[in-house]
N, C-alpha and C. Protein backbone atom coordinates (compact mmCIF):
# COMPACT_ATOMS: atom_id res chain seq x y z
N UNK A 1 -23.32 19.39 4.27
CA UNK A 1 -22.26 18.59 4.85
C UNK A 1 -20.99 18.77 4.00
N UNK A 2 -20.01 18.91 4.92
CA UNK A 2 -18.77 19.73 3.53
C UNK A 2 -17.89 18.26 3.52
N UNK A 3 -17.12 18.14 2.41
CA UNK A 3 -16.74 16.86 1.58
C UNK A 3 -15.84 16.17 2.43
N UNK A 4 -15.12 14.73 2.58
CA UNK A 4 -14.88 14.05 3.11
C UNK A 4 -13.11 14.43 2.53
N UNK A 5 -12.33 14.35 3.54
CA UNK A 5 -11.00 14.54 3.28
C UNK A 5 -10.19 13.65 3.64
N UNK A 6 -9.38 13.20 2.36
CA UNK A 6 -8.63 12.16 2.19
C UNK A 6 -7.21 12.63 2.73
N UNK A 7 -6.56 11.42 3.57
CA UNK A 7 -5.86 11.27 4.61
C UNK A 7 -4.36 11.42 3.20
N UNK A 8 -3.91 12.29 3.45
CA UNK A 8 -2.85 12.37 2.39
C UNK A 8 -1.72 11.41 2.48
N UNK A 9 -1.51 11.17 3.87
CA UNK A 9 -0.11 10.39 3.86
C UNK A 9 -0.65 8.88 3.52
N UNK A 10 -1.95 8.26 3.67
CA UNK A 10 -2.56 6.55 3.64
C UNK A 10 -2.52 6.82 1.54
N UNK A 11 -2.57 8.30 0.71
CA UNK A 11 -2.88 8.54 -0.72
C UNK A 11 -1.48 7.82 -0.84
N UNK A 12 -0.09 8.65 -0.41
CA UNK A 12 0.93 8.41 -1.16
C UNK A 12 1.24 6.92 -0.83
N UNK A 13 1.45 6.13 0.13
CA UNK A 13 1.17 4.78 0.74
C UNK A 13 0.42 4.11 -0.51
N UNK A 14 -0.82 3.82 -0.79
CA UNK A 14 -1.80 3.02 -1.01
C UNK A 14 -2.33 3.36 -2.28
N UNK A 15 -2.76 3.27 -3.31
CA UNK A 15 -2.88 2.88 -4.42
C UNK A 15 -3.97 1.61 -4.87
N UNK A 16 -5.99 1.90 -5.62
CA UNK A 16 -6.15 0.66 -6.01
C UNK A 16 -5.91 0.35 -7.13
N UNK A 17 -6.41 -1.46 -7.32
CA UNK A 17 -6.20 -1.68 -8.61
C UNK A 17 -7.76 -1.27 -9.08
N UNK A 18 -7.61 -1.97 -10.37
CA UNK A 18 -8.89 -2.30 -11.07
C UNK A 18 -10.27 -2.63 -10.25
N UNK A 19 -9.41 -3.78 -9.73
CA UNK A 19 -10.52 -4.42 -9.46
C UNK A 19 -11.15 -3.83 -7.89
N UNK A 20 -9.84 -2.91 -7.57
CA UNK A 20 -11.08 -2.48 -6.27
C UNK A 20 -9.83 -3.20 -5.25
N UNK A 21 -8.37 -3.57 -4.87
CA UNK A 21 -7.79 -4.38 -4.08
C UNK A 21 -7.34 -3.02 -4.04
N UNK A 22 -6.18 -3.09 -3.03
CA UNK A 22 -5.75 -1.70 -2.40
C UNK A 22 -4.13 -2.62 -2.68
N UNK A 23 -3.55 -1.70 -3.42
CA UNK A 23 -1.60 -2.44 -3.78
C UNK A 23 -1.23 -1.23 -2.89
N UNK A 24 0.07 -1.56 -2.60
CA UNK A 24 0.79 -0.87 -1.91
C UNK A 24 2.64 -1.33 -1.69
N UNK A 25 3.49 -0.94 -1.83
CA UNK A 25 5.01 -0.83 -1.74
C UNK A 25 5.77 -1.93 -0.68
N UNK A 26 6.12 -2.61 -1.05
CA UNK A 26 6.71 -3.99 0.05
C UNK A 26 7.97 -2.68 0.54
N UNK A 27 8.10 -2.87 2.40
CA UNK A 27 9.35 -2.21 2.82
C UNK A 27 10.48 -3.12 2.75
N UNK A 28 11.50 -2.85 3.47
CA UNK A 28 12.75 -3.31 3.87
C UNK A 28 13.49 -3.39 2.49
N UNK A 29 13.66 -2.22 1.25
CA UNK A 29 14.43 -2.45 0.65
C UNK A 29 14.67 -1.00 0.15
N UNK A 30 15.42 -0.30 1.17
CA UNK A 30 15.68 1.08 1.58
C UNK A 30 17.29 1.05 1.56
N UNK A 31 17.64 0.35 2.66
CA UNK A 31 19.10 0.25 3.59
C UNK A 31 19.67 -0.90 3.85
N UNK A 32 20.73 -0.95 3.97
CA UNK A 32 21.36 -2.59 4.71
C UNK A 32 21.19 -3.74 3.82
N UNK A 33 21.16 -3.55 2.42
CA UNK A 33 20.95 -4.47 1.19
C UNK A 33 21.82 -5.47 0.94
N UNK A 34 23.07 -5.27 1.35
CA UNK A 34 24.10 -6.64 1.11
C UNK A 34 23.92 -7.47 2.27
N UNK A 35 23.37 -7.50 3.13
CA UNK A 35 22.93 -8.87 3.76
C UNK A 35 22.10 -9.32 3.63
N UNK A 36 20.65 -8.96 2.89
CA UNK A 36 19.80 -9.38 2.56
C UNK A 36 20.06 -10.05 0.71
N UNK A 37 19.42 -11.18 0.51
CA UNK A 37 19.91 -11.86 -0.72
C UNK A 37 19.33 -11.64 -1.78
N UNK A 38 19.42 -11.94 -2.79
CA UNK A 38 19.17 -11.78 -4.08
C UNK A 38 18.01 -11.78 -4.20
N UNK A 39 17.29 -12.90 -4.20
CA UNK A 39 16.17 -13.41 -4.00
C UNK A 39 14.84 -12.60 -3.00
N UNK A 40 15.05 -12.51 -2.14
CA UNK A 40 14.41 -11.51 -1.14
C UNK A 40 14.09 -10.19 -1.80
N UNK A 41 15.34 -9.30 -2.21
CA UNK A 41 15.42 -8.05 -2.52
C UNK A 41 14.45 -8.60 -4.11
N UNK A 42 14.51 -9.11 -5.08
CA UNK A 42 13.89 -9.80 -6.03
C UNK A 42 12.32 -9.45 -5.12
N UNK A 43 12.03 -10.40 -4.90
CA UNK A 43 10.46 -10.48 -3.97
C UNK A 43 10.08 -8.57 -3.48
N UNK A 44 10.89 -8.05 -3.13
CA UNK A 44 10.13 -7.25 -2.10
C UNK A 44 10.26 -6.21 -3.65
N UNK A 45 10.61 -6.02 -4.80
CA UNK A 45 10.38 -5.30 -5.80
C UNK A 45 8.86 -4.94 -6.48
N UNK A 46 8.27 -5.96 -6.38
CA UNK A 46 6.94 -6.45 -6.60
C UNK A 46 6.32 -5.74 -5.63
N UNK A 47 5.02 -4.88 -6.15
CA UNK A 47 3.80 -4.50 -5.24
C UNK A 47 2.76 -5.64 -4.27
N UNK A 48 2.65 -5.29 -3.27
CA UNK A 48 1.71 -6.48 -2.33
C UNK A 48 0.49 -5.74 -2.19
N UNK A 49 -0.50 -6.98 -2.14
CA UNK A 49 -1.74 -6.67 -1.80
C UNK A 49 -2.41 -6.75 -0.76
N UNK A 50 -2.98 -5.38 0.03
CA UNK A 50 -3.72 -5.37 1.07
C UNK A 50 -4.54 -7.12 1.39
N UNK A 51 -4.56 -7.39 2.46
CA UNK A 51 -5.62 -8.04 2.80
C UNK A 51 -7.21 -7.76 3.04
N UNK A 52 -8.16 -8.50 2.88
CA UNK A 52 -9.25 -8.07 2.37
C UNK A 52 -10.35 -6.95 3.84
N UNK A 53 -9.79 -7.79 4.93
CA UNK A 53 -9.68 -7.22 6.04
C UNK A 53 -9.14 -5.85 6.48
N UNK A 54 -8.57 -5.76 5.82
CA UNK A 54 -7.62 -4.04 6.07
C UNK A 54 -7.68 -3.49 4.78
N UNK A 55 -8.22 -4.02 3.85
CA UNK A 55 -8.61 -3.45 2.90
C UNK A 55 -10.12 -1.85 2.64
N UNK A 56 -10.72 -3.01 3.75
CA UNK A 56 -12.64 -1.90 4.31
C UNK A 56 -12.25 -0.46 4.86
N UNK A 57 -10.73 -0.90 5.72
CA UNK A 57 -10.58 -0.15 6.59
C UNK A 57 -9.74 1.42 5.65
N UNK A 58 -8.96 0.57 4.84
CA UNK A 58 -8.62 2.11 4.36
C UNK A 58 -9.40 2.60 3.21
N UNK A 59 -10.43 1.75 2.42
CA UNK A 59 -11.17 2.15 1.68
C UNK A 59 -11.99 3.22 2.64
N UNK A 60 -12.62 2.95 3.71
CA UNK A 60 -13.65 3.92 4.22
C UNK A 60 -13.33 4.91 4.68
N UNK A 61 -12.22 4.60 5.44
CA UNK A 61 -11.51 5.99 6.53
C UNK A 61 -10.24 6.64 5.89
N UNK A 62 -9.56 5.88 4.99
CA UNK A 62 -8.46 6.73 5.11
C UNK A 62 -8.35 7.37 3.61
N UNK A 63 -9.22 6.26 2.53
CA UNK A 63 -8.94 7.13 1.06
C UNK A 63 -10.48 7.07 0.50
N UNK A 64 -11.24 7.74 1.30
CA UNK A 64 -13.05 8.15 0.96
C UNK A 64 -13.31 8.16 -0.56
N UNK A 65 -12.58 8.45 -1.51
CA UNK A 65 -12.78 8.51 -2.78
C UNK A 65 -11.88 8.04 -3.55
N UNK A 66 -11.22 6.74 -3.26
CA UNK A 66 -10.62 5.93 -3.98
C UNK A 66 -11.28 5.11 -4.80
């Protein structure tokens, strides 16, 4: 059975931690930054964590050897 191939574009996306959670890149802080506030742009700097639910899903299918 020849080896399981990891979905390259879900690699550069998705990232786990330690413990096995799947982090990944908050959007909307690309473009159009002076209407969005201090605070917000603050928040979306910080990595977010998959939910535990969509977590199975890219552990199994999309990054096989994460």
């Amino acid at each position: 059975m020849p080896k399981m191939k990891t979905k390259k574009s879900a690699a550069k996306r998705y990232s786990f931690t330690g413990t096995g959670k799947v982090k990944y890149k908050k959007q909307n802080l690309r473009h159009i930054l002076t209407k969005k506030s201090a605070k917000r742009k603050r928040n979306l700097r910080h990595a977010g964590i998959l939910s535990a639910d969509n977590t199975a899903v890219i552990k199994k299918q999309l990054l096989p050897y994460g």
